[in-house]
C-alpha atoms as a PDB file:
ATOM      1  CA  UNK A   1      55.145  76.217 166.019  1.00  0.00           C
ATOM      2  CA  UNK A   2      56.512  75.286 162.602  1.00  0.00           C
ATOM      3  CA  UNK A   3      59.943  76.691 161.641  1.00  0.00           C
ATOM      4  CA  UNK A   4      59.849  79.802 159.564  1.00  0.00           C
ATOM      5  CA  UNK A   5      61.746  77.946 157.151  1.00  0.00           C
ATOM      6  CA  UNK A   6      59.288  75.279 156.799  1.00  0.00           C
ATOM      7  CA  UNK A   7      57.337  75.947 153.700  1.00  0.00           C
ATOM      8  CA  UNK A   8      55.599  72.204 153.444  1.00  0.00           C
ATOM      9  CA  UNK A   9      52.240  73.377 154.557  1.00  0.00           C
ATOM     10  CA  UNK A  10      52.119  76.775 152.665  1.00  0.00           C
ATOM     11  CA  UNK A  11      49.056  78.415 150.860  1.00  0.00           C
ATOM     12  CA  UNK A  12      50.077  79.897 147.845  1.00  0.00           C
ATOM     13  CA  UNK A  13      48.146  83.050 146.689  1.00  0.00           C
ATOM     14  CA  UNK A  14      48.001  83.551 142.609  1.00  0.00           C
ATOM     15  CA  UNK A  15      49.194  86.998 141.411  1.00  0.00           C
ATOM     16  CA  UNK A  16      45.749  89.440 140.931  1.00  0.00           C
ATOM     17  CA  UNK A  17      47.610  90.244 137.937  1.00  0.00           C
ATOM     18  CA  UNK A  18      48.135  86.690 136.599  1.00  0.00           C
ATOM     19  CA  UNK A  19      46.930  85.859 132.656  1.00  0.00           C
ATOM     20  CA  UNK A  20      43.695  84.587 132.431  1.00  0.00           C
ATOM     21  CA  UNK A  21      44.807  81.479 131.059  1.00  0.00           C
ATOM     22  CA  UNK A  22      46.846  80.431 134.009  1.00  0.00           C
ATOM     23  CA  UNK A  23      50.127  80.911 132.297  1.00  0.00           C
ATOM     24  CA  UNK A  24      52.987  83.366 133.387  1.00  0.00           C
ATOM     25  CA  UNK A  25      51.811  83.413 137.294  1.00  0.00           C
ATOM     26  CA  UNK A  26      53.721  84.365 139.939  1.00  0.00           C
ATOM     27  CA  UNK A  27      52.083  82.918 143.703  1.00  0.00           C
ATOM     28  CA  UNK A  28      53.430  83.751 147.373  1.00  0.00           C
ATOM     29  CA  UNK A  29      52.811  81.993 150.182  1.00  0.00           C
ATOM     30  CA  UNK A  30      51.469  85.134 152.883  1.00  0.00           C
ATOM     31  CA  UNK A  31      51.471  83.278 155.482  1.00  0.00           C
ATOM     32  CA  UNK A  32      54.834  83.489 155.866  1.00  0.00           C
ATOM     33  CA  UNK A  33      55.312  87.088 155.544  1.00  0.00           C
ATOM     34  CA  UNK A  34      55.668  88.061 159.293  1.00  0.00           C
ATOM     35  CA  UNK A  35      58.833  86.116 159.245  1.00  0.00           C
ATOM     36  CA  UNK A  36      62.144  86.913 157.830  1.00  0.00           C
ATOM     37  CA  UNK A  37      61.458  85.967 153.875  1.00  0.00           C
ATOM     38  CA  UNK A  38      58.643  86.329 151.723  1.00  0.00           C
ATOM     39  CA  UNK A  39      58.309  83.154 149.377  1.00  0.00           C
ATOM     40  CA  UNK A  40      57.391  83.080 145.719  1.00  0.00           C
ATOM     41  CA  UNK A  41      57.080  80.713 142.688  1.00  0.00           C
ATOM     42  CA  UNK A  42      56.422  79.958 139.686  1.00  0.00           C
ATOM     43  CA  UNK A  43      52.971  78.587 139.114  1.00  0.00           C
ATOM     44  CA  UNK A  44      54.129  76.830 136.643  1.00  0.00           C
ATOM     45  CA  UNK A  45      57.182  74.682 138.567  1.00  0.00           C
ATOM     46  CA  UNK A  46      55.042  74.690 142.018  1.00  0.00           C
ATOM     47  CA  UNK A  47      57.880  71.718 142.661  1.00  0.00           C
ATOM     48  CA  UNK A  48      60.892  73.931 142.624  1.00  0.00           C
ATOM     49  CA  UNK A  49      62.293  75.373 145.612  1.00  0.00           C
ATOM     50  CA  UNK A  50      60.973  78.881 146.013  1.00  0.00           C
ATOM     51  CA  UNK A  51      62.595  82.087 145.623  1.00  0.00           C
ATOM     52  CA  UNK A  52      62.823  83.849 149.382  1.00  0.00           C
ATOM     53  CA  UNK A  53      63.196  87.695 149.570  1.00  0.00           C
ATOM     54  CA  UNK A  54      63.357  90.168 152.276  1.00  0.00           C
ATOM     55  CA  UNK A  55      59.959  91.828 152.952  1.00  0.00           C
ATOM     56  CA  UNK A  56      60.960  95.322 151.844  1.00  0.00           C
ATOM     57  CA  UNK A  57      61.840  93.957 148.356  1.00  0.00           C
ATOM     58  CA  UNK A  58      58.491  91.960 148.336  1.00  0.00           C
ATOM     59  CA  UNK A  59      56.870  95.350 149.523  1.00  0.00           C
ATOM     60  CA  UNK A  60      58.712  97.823 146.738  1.00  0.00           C
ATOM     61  CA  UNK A  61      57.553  94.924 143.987  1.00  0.00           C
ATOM     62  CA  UNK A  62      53.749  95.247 144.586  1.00  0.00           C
ATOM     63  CA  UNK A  63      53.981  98.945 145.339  1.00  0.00           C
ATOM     64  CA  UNK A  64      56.011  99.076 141.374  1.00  0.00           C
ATOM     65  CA  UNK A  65      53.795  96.363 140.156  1.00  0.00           C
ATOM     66  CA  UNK A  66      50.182  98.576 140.703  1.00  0.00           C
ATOM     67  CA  UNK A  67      51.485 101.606 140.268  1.00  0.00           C
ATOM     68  CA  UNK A  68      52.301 100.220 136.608  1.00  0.00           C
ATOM     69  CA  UNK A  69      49.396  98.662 136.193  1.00  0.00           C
ATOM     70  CA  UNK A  70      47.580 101.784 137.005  1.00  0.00           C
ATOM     71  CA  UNK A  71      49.310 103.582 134.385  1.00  0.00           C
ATOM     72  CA  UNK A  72      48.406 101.547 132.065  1.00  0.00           C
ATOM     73  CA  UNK A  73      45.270 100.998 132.724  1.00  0.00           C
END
């Protein structure tokens, strides 16, 4: 089993809410979610370290994130 830690052989996932264009994206790699970070980047600087956050600020983001996109929209 791969350290939790180990982020080498992640899948990043593209925002649903990403530009068109490819610009401004944020990804997250979900197969790391069980553990005790959730990690994201910036599609744009996929070589950077990524940014690790619990799971119940990961959580509260996408819950904020569609509920304003559904006002919105």
């Amino acid at each position: 089993m791969r350290n939790a830690q180990d982020r080498s052989h992640a899948i990043w996932k593209k925002s649903h809410y990403c530009e068109g264009d490819g610009g401004e994206c944020l990804e997250w790699a979900p197969a790391h979610v069980p553990t005790d970070t959730v990690p994201i980047r910036d599609s744009k600087a996929p070589g950077r370290t990524p940014l690790r956050i619990p799971p119940e600020t990961w959580s509260a983001f996408v819950t904020d994130v569609k509920d304003t996109a559904q006002r919105a929209g």
